[in-house]
C-alpha atoms as a PDB file:
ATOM      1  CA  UNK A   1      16.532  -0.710   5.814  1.00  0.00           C
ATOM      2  CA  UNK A   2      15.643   2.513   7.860  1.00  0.00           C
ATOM      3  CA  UNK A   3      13.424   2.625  10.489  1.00  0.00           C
ATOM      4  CA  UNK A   4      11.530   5.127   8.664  1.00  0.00           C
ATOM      5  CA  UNK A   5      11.360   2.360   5.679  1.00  0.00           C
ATOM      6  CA  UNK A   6      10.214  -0.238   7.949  1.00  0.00           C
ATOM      7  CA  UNK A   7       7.708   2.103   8.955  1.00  0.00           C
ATOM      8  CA  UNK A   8       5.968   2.727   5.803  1.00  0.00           C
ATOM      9  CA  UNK A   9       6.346  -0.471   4.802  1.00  0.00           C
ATOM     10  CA  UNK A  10       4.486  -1.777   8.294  1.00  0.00           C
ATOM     11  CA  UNK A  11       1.641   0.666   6.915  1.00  0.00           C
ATOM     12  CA  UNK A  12       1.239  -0.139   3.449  1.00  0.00           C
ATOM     13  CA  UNK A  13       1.324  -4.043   4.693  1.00  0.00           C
ATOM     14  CA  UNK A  14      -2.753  -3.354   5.085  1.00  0.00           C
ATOM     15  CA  UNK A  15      -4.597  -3.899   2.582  1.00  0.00           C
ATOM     16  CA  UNK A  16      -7.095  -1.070   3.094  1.00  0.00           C
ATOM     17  CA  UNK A  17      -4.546   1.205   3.486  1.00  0.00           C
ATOM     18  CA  UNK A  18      -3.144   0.405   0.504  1.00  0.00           C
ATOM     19  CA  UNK A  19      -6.105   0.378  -1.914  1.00  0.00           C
ATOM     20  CA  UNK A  20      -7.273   3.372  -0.138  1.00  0.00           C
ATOM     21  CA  UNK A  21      -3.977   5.573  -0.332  1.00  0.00           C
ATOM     22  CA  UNK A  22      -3.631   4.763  -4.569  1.00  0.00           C
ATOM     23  CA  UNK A  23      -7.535   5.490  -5.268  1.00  0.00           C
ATOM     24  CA  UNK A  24      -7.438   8.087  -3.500  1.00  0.00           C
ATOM     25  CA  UNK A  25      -4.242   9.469  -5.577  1.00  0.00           C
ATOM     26  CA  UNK A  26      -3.302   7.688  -8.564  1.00  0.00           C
ATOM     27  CA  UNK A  27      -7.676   7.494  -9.714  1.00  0.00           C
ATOM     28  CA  UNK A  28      -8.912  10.172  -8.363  1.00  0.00           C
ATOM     29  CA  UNK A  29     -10.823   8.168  -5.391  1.00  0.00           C
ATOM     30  CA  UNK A  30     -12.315   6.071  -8.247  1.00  0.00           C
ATOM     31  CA  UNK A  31     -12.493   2.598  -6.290  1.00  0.00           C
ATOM     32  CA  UNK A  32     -10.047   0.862  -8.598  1.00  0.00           C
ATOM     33  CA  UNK A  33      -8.134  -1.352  -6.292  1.00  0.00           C
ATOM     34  CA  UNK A  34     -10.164  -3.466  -3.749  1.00  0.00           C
ATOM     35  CA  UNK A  35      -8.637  -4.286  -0.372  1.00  0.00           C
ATOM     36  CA  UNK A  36      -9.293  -8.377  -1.223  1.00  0.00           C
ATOM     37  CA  UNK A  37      -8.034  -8.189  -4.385  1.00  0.00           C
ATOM     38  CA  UNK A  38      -4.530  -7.713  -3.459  1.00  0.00           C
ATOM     39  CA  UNK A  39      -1.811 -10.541  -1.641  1.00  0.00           C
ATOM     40  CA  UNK A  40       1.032  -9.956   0.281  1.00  0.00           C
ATOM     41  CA  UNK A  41       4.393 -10.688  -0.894  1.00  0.00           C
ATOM     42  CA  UNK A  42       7.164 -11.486   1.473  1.00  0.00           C
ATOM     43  CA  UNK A  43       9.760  -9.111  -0.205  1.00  0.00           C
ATOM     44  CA  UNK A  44      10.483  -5.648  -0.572  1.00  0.00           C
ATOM     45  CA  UNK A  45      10.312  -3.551  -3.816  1.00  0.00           C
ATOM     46  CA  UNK A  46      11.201  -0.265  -4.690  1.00  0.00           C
ATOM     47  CA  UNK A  47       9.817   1.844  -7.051  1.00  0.00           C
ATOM     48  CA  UNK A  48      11.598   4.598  -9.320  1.00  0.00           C
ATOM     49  CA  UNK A  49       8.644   7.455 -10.433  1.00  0.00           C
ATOM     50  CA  UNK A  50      11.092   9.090 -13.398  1.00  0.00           C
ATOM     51  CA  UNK A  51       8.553  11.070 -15.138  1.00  0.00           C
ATOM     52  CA  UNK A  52       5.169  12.591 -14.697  1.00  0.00           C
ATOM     53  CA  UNK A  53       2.267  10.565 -16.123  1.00  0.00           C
ATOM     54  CA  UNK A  54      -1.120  10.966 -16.542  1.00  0.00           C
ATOM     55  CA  UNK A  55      -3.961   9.041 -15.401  1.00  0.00           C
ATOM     56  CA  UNK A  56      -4.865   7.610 -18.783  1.00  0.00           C
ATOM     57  CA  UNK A  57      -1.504   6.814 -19.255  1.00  0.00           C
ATOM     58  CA  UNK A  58      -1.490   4.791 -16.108  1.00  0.00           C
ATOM     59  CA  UNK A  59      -4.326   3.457 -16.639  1.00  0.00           C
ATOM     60  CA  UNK A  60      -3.514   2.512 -20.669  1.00  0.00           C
ATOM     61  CA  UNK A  61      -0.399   0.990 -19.087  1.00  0.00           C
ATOM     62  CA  UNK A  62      -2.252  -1.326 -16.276  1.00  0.00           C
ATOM     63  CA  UNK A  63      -4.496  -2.442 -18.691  1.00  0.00           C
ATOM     64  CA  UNK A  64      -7.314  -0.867 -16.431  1.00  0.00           C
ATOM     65  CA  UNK A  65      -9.850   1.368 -18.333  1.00  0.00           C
END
């Protein structure tokens, strides 16, 4: 892992930061994810974006409406 990696990583490790960097960009600052909602995980995960979706497509996906 890089050390830019284990930056980001270190950052998105807060849960405010977290919540508040996806509802700010995946919903539109709609206050979908809450800060105490979310756990830790000791692991690292990547994610592979492969297409463009839409919000309601996210959201039909998530189950969130």
């Amino acid at each position: 892992m890089g050390k830019a990696n284990t930056a980001v990583n270190t950052w998105l490790s807060d849960n405010k930061r977290f919540a508040d960097l996806f509802n700010g960009t995946v919903f539109g600052g709609k206050q979908v994810i809450l800060p105490e909602d979310l756990e830790g995980l000791d692991r690292e995960t990547d994610i592979i974006v492969t297409g463009k979706a839409t919000l309601p497509e996210i959201c039909s996906a998530t189950g969130i409406s």
